[in-house]
Structure formats: C-alpha cells, structure tokens
Protein backbone atom coordinates (compact mmCIF):
# COMPACT_ATOMS: atom_id res chain seq x y z
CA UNK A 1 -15.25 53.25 132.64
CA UNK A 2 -18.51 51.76 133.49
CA UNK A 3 -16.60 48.65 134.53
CA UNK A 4 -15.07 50.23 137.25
CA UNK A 5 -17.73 51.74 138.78
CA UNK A 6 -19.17 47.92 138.79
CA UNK A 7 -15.82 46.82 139.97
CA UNK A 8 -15.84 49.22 142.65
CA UNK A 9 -19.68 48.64 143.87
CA UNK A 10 -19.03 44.82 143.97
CA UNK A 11 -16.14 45.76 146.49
CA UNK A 12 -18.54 47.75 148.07
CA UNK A 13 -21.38 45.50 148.69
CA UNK A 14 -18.50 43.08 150.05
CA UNK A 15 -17.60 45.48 152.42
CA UNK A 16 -21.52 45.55 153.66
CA UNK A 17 -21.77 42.19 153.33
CA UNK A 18 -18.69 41.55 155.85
CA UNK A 19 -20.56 44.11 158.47
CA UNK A 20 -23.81 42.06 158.53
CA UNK A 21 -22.57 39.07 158.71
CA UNK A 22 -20.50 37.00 160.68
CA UNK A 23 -19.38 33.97 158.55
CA UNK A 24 -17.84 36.58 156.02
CA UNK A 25 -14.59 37.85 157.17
CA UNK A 26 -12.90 41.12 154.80
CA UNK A 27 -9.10 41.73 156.11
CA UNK A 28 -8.90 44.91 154.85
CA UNK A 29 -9.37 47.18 151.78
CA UNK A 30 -7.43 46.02 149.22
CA UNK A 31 -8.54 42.36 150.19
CA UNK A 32 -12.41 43.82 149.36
CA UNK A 33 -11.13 45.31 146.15
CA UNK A 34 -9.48 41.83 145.20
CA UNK A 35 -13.22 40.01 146.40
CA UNK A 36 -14.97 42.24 143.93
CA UNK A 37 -12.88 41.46 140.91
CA UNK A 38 -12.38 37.81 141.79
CA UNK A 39 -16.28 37.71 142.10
CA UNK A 40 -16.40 39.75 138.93
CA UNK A 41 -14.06 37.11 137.18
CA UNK A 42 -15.91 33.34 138.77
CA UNK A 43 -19.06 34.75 137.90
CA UNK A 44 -18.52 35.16 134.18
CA UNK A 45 -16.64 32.43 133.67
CA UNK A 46 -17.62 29.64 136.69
CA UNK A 47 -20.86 30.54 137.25
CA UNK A 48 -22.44 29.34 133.68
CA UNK A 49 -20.85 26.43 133.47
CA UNK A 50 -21.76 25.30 137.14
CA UNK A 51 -25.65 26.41 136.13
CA UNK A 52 -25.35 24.14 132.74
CA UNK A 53 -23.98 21.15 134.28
CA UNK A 54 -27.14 21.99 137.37
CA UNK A 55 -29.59 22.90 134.90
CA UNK A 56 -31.28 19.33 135.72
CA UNK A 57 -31.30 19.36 139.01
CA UNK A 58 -32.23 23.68 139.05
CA UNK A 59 -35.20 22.88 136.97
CA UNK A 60 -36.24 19.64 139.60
CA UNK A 61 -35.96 22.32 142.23
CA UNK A 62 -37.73 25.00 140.18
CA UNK A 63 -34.95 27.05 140.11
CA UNK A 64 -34.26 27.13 144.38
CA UNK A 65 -30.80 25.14 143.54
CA UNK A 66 -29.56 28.47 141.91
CA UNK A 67 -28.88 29.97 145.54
CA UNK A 68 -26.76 26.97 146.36
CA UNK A 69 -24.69 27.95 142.94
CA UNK A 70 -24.38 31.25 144.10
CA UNK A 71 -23.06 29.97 147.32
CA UNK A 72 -20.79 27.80 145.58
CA UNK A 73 -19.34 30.72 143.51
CA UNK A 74 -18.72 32.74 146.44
CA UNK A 75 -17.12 30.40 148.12
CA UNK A 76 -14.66 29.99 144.97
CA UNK A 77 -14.10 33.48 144.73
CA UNK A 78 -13.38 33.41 149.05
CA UNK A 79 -10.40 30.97 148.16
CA UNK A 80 -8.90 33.07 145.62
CA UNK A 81 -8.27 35.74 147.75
CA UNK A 82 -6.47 36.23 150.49
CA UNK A 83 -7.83 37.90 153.48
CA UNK A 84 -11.58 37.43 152.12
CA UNK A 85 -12.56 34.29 154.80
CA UNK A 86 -15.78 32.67 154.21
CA UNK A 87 -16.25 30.84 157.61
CA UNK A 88 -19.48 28.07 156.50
CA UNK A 89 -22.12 27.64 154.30
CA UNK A 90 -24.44 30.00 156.22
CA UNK A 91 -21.96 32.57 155.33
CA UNK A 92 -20.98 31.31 151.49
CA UNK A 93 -25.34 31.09 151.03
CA UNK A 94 -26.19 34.52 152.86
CA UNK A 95 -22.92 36.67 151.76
CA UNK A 96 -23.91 35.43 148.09
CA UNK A 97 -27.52 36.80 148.24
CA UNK A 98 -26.72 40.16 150.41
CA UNK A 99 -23.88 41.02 148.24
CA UNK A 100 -25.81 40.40 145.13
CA UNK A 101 -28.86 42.59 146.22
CA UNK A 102 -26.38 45.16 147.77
CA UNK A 103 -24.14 45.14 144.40
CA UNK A 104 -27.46 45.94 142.63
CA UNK A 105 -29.24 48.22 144.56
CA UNK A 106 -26.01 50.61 144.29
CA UNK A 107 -25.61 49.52 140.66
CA UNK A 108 -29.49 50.70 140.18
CA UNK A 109 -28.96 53.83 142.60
CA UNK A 110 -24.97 55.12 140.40
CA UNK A 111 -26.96 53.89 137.18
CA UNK A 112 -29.52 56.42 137.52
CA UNK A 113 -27.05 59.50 138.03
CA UNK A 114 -25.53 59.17 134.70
C-alpha cells in the first residue's frame, strides 16, 4: 500500500510542477498518473546507471552534474508518456528539482500521519 500513496504523490507533485512552470506541459489526469509511475520506473532503473557511468565527471563537478542527471531522467520519463510534454532543458532541469522537493515534502507531510 505504501507504494501507492508514493505513486500517487509523484503524480501529484507533477501536477504542481506543470502549474509553476511553463516548459512542463500535463494533458490531463491520467497522463499525470502515467508521469508518476514512468518517473517511478526511470528512476530505479535509469537513474543509477546514468550516475555510475557520470560518477567521474559528478565527482569533477562535486556532485553539481547530478541536477543535469535528474534533468536527463525527466526528460526520459517525458518521452514515455504521452501527453506529459517537456518543452526545453529549463523545463527538463527545473520540473526535475520542483517535482522532487514537491514529491518529498508531501511524502514527509502523508509519512507523518501514519
């Protein structure tokens, strides 16, 4: 159960993410609830892979080139889904770190009522 509430927050923060930004486009509900999982899914299985091959140039940048990862993973999880439009990389770079402190604020905030 507790991976649906995650599931759901992640769709959630994607849905905030779309309002405050304009180079992240959500077509509609179900197209948020897809974004979530697919972002669920490229960050388990993308996203360490992409940091192991980067770990060279992440540790030359003292970790900054972790945000462009992030960026890159959104951006992979944009194309899987239809109706979830990243529009540029100011979108792919912001979207990544508003919908990862949105997704965890609300994970912190539902994590505290059980």
């Amino acid at each position: 159960m507790n991976w649906l509430l995650t599931f759901l927050l992640n769709a959630l923060a994607v849905v905030l993410t779309d309002r405050l930004l304009e180079g992240v486009r959500i077509a509609g509900i179900l197209p948020a609830l897809m974004a979530g999982a697919a972002l669920g899914i490229v960050n388990t299985f993308l996203r360490p892979v992409l940091l192991l091959f980067t770990l060279p140039l992440t540790m030359l940048t003292m970790g900054l080139f972790i945000f462009i990862v992030n960026a890159i993973t959104f951006t992979v999880a944009s194309w899987l889904v239809p109706g979830f439009d990243v529009l540029n990389f100011g979108g792919a770079f912001w979207g990544a770190i508003i919908t990862g402190i949105i997704s965890w604020l609300l994970n912190m905030i539902f994590q505290e009522h059980r």
